[in-house]
Protein backbone atom coordinates (compact mmCIF):
# COMPACT_ATOMS: atom_id res chain seq x y z
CA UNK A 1 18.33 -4.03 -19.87
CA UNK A 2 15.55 -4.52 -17.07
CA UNK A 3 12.39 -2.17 -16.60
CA UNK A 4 13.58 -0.32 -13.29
CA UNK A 5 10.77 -2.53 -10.83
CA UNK A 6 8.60 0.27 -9.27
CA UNK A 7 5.11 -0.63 -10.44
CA UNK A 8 2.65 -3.58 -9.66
CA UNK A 9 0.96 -4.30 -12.86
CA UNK A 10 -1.42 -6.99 -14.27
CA UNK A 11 -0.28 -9.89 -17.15
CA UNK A 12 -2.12 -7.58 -20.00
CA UNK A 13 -0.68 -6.01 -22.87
CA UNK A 14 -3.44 -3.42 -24.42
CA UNK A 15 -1.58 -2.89 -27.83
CA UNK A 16 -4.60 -0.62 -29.10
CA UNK A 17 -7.76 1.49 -27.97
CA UNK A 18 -11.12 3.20 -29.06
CA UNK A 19 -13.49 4.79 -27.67
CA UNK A 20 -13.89 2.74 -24.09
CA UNK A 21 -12.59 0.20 -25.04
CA UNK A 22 -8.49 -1.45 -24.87
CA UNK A 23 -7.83 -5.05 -27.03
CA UNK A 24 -4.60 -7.18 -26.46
CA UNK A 25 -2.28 -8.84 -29.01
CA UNK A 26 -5.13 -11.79 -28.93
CA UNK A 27 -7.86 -9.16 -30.11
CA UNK A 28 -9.76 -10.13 -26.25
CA UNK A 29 -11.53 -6.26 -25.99
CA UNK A 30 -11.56 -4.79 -22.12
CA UNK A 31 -13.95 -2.37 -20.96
CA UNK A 32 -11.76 0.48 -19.70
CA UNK A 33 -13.41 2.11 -16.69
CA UNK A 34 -10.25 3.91 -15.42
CA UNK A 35 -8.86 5.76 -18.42
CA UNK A 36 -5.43 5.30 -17.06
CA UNK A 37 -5.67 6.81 -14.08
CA UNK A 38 -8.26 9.40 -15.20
CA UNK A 39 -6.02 10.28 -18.48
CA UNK A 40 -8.87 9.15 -21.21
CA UNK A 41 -11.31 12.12 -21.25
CA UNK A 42 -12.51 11.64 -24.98
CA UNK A 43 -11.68 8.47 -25.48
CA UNK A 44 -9.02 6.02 -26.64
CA UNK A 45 -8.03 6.88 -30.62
CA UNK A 46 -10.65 9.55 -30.98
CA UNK A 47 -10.46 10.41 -34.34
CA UNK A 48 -10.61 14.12 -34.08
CA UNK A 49 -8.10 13.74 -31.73
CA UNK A 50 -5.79 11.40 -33.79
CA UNK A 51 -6.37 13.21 -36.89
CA UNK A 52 -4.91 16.88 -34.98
CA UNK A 53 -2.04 15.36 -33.81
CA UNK A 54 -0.93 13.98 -37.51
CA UNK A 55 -1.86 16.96 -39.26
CA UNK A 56 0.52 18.81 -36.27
CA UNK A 57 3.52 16.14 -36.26
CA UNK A 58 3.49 16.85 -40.14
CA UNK A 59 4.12 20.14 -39.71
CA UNK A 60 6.26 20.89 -36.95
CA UNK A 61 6.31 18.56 -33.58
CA UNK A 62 8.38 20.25 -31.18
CA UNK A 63 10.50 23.34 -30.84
CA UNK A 64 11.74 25.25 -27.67
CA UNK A 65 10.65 27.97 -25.70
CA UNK A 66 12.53 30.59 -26.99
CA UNK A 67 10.46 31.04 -29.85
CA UNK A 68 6.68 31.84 -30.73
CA UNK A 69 3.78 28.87 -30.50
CA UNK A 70 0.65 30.42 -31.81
CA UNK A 71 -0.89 27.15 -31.02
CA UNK A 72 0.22 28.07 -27.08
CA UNK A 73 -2.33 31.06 -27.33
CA UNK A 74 -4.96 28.87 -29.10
CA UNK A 75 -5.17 26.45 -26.54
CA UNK A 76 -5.10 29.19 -23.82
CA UNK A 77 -8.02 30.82 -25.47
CA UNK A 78 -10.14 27.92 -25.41
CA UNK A 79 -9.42 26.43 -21.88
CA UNK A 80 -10.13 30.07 -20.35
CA UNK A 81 -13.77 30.20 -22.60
CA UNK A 82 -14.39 26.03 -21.76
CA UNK A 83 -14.03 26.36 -17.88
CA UNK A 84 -15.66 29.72 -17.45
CA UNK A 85 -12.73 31.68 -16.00
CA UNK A 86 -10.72 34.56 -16.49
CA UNK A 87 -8.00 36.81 -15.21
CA UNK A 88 -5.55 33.73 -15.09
CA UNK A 89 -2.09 33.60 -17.02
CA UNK A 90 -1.11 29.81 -17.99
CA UNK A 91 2.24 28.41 -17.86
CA UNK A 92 2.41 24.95 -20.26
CA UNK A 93 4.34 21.77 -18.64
CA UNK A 94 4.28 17.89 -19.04
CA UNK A 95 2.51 16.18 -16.12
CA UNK A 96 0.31 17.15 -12.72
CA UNK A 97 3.73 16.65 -10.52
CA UNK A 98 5.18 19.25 -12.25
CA UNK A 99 2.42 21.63 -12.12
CA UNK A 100 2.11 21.22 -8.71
CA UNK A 101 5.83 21.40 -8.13
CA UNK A 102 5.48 24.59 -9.83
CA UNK A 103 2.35 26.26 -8.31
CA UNK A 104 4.27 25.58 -4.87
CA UNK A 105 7.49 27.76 -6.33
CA UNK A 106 5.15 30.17 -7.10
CA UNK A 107 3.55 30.57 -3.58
CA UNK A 108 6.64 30.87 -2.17
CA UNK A 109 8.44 33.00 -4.06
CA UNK A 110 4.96 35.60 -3.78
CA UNK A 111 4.90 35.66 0.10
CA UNK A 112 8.96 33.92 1.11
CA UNK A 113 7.39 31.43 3.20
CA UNK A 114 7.85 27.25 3.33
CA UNK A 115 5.09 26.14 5.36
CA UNK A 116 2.68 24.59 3.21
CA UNK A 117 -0.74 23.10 4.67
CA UNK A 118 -2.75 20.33 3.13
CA UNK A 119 -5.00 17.75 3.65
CA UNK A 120 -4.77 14.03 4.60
CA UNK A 121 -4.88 11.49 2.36
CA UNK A 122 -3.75 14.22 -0.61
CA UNK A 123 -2.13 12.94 -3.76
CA UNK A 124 -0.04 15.62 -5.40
CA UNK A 125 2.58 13.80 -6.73
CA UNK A 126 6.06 12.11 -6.50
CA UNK A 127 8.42 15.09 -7.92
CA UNK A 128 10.54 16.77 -5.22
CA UNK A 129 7.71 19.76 -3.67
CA UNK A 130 4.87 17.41 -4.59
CA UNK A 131 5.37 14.20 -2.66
CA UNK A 132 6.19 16.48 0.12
CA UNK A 133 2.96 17.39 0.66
CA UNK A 134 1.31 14.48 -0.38
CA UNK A 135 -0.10 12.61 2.61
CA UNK A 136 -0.74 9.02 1.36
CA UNK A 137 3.05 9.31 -0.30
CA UNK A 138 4.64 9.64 3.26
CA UNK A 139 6.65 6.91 2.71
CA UNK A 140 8.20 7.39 -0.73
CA UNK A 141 9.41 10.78 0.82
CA UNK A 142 13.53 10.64 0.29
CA UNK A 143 15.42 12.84 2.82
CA UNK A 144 16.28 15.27 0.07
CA UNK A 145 12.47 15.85 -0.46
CA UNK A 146 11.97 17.41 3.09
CA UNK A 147 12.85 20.98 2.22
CA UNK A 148 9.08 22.16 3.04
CA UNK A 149 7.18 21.96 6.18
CA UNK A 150 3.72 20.90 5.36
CA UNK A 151 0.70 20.38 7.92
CA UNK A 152 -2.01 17.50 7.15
CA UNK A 153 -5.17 18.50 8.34
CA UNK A 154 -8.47 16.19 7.64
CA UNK A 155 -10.51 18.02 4.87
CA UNK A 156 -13.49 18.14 6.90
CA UNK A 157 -12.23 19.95 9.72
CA UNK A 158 -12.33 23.51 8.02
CA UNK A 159 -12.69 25.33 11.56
CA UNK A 160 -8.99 23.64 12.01
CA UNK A 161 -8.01 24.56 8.14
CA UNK A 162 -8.97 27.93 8.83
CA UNK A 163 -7.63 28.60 12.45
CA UNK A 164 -3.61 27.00 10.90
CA UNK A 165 -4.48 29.29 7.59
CA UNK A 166 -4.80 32.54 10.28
CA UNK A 167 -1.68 31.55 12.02
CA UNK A 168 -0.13 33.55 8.69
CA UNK A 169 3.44 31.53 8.24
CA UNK A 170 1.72 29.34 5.23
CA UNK A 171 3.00 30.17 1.97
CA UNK A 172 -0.08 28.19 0.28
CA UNK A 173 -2.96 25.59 0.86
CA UNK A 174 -3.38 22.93 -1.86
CA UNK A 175 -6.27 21.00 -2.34
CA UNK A 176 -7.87 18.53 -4.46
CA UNK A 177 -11.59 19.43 -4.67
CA UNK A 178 -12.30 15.62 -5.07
CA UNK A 179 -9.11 13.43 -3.85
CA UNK A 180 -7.79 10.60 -6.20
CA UNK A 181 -5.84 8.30 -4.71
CA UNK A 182 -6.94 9.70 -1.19
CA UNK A 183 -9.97 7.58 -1.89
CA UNK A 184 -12.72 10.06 -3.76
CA UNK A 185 -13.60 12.36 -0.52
CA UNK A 186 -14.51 15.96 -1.48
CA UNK A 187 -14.37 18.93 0.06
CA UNK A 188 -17.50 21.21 0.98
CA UNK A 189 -18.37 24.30 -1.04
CA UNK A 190 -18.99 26.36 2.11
CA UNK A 191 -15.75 25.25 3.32
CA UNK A 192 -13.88 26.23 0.24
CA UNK A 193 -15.12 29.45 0.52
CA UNK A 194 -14.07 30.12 4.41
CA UNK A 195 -10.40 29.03 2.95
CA UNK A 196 -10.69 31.42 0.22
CA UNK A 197 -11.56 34.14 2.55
CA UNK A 198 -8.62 33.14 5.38
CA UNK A 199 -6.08 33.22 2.53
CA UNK A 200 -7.03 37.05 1.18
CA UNK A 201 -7.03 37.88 4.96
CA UNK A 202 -3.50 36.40 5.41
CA UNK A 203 -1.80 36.72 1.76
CA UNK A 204 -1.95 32.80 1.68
CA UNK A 205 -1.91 30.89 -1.89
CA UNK A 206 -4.51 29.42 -2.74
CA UNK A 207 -3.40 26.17 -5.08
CA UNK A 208 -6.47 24.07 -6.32
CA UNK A 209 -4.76 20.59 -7.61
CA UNK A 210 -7.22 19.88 -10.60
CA UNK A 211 -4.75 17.46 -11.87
CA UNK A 212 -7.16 14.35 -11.59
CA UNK A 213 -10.68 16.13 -11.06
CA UNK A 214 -10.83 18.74 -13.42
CA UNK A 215 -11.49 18.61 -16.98
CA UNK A 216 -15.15 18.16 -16.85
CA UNK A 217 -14.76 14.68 -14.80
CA UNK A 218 -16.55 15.92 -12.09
CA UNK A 219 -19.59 17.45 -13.61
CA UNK A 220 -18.20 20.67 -13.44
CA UNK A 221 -14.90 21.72 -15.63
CA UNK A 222 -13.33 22.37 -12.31
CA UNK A 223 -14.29 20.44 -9.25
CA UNK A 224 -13.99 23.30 -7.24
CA UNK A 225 -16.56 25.12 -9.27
CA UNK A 226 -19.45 23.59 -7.26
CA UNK A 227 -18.13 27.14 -4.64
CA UNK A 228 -18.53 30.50 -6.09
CA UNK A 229 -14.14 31.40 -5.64
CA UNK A 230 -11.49 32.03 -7.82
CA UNK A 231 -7.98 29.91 -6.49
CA UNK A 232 -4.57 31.80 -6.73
CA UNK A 233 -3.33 28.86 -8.75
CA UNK A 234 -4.74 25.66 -10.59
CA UNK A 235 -3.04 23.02 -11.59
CA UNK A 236 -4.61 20.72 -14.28
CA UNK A 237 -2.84 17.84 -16.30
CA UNK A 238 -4.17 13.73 -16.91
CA UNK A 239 -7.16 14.73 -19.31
CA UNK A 240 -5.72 17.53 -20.83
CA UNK A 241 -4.12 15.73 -23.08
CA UNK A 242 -6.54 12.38 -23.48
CA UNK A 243 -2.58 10.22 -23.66
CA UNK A 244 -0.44 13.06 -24.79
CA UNK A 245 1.82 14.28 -22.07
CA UNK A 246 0.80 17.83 -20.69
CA UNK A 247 0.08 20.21 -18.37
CA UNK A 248 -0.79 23.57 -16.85
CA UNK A 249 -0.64 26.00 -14.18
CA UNK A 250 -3.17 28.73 -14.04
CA UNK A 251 -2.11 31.48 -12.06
CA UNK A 252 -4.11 35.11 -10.71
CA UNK A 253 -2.32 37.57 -13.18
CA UNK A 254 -3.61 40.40 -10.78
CA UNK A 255 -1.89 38.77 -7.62
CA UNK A 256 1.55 36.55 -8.91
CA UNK A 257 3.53 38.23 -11.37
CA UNK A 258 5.62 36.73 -13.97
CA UNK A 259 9.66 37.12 -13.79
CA UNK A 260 11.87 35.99 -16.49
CA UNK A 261 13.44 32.67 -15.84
CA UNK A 262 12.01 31.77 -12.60
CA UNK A 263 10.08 28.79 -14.60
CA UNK A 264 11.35 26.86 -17.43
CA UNK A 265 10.38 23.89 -19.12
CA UNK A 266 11.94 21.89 -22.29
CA UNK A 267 9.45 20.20 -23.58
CA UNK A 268 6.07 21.62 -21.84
CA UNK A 269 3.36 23.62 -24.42
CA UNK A 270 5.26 21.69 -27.46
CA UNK A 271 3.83 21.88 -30.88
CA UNK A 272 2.31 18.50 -30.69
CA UNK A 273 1.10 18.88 -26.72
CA UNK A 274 -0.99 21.48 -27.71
CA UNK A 275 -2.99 19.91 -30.82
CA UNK A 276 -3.64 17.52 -28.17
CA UNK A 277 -5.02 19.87 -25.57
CA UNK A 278 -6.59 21.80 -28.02
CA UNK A 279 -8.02 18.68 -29.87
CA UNK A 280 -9.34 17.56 -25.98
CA UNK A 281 -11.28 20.68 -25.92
CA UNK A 282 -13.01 20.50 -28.83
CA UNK A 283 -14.01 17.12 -28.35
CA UNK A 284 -15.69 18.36 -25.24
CA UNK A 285 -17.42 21.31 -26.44
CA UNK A 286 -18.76 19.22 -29.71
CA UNK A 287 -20.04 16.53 -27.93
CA UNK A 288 -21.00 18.50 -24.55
CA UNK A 289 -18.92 15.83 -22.52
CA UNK A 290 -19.53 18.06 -19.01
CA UNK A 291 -23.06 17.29 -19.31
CA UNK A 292 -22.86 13.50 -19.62
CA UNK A 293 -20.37 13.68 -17.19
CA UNK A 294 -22.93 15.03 -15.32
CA UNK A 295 -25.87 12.74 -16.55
CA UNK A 296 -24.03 9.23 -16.97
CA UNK A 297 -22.55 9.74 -13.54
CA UNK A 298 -25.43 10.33 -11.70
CA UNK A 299 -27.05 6.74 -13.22
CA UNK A 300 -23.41 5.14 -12.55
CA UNK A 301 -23.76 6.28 -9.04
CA UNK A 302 -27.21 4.59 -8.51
CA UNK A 303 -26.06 1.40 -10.47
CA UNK A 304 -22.90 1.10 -7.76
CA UNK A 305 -25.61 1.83 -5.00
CA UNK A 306 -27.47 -1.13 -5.45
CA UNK A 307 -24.57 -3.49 -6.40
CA UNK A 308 -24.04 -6.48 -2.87
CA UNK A 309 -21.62 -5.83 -0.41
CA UNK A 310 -20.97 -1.50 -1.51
CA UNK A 311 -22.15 0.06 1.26
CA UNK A 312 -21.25 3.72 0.38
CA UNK A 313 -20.39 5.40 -3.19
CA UNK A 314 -18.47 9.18 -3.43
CA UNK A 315 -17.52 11.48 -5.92
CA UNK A 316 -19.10 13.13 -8.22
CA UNK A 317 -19.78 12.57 -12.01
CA UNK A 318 -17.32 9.98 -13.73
CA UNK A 319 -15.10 10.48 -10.96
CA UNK A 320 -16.33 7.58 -8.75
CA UNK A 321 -15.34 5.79 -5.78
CA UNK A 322 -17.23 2.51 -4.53
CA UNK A 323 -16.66 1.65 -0.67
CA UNK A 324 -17.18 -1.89 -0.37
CA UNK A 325 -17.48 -4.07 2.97
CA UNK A 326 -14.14 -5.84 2.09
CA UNK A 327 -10.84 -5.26 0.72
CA UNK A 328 -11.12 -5.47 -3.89
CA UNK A 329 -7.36 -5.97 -4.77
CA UNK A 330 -8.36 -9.82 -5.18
CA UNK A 331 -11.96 -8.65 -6.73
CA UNK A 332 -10.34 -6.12 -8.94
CA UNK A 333 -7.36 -8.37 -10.40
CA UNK A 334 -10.11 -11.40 -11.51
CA UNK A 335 -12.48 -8.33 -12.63
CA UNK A 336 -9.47 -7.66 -15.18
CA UNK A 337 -8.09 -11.18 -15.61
CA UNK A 338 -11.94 -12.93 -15.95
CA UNK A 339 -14.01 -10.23 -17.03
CA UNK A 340 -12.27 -7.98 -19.08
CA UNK A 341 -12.83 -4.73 -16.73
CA UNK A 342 -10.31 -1.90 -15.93
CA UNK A 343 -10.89 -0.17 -12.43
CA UNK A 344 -8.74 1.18 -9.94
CA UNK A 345 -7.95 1.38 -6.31
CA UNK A 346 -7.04 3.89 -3.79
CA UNK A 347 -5.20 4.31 -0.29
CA UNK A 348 -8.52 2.74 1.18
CA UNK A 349 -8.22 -1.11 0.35
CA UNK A 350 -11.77 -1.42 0.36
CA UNK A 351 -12.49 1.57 -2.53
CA UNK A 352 -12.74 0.30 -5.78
CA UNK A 353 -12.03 4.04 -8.45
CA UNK A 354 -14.14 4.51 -11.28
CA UNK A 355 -12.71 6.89 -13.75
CA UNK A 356 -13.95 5.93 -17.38
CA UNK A 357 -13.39 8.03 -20.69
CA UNK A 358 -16.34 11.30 -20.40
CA UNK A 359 -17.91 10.27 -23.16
CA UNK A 360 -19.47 6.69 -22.48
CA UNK A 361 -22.98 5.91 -23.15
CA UNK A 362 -25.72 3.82 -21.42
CA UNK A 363 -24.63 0.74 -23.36
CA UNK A 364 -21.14 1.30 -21.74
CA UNK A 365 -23.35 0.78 -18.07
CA UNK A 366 -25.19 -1.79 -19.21
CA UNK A 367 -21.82 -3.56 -19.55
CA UNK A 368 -19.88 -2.18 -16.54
CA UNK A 369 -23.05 -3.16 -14.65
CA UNK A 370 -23.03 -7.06 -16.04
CA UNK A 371 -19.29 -7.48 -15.57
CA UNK A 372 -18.68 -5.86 -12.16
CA UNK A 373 -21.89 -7.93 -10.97
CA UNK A 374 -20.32 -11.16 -12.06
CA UNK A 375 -17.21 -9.98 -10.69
CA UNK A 376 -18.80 -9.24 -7.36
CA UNK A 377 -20.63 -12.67 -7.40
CA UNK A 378 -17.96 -14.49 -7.78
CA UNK A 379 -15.78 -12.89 -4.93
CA UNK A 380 -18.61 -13.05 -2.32
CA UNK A 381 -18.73 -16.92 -3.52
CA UNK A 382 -15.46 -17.43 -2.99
């Protein structure tokens, strides 16, 4: 039996990882400075991390729904105290698609409207609601997914956002603080605020994708943090789980109420998905993995300043995007055939994405910075 053929992927087999670091079945080491699309928060094979899941798996792995998981409420607990919020019930699930999927039920079964708004170049996902509303996606959009009626508007244009949020027929705005694929683009405090305020004044959800920023990656637990509001809904998954498959939606327990049934989930909050999550969090409390998010992206950013031929850098913290003055799928494939450097790209050719494990070190730069100079060198040469 054939792999279905939907992905374009590189000749290299990673059969193990630690810390930032992937090796092959040769033993040749990679510097991993995309985490898997942002997954790796703590690091491959942390062994906090490795040891929870093995104590958990030896006790009970996975049951349904329809009982009790203490380690649910544990978890809970500790992602409401790590990211500073409250008032929020959480609903456990496996991946960001899903959560998003969700949080746009939600918002329409709270106010009975379809119309969604959200911004170009959004990634949200490629489950039925999700790649609706996902702008750089258009095109993987089946017929069967067109059941909302979602309006792109450019994230910088909030006097736009605000007038369409007024209009009233929305059931929600989502939003990724910092877009992912999108090509690392954020959107303003002061502007996330003026949505805020349009959505109390016309009952609109307010759906914060954290999916790919969140988790500390931007500096901040929450990317949208950088504005004093509180979102309707968040949606968080990729380094919740550092590898281990889950995911959340946070939802306003004052505004949406809960109603038997109306979500359901097999395997999400499992036994084992939770260790992980709560094995994530402890990781980055111990080790204080916001704050060298914070401090190791900042000196990452000037490094990629400097570096020929980048002639802007976005994002914030590890969550990095480096504009170059030519396309990098060429650059980025020797980078990872010749130097032995993960990165990733974006729905601007020219953006190389920079998304490595929170807690790398100086040495880890030191590195990045020789290999992606070679790797540079040798494309400009070319």
């Amino acid at each position: 039996m054939n792999i279905y053929d939907v992905y374009s992927f590189y000749p290299v087999a990673p059969i193990r990882g630690q810390g930032a670091y992937v090796y092959d079945g040769q033993d040749q080491k990679y510097l991993d400075f995309y985490g898997g699309h942002a997954v790796i928060s703590i690091g491959h094979s942390h062994p906090h991390y490795v040891k929870m899941i093995s104590e958990q798996v030896q006790q009970i792995g996975f049951y349904s729904n329809s009982i009790k998981n203490p380690l649910q409420l544990e978890l809970a607990d500790k992602l409401e105290k790590a990211a500073g919020i409250s008032g929020y019930d959480i609903f456990f699930i496996n991946s960001g698609a899903e959560a998003n999927d969700n949080a746009l039920k939600l918002a329409s079964f709270h106010n009975g409207r379809t119309k969604v708004i959200a911004l170009q170049n959004s990634f949200h996902g490629r489950t039925s609601a999700a790649i609706n509303v996902t702008h750089t996606g258009k095109k993987h959009q089946a017929p069967i997914n067109h059941g909302l009626t979602p309006t792109y508007l450019h994230f910088q244009d909030t006097e736009t956002i605000i007038t369409e949020i007024h209009k009233g027929d929305a059931a929600a705005i989502i939003i990724e603080a910092i877009q992912g694929v999108g090509g690392l683009d954020d959107i303003s405090a002061e502007a996330l605020i003026a949505i805020r305020t349009a959505c109390d004044d016309t009952d609109t959800i307010m759906i914060l994708d954290e999916v790919q920023c969140g988790y500390g990656r931007s500096g901040t637990f929450f990317a949208f943090q950088v504005a004093d509001i509180e979102p309707d809904i968040i949606t968080t998954a990729k380094g919740m789980g550092n590898g281990f498959p889950i995911g959340s939606v946070l939802i306003k327990s004052d505004k949406i109420k809960p109603a038997k049934g109306r979500l359901g989930t097999t395997y999400g909050g499992n036994h084992l998905a939770c260790a992980a999550g709560i094995a994530v969090l402890d990781v980055i409390k111990k080790e204080q993995l916001i704050e060298n998010s914070q401090c190791i992206g900042a000196k990452l950013s000037e490094i990629l300043a400097k570096m020929p031929g980048v002639k802007k850098v976005k994002g914030r913290g590890l969550m990095i995007g480096a504009e170059f003055e030519f396309p990098v799928a060429a650059m980025r494939k020797s980078m990872v055939l010749d130097h032995f450097l993960f990165t990733g790209s974006s729905s601007n050719s020219n953006l190389l994405r920079i998304l490595p494990p929170l807690n790398i070190n100086e040495n880890h730069l030191d590195e990045f910075e020789s290999k992606l100079s070679a790797g540079i060198q040798n494309h400009i040469s070319q």
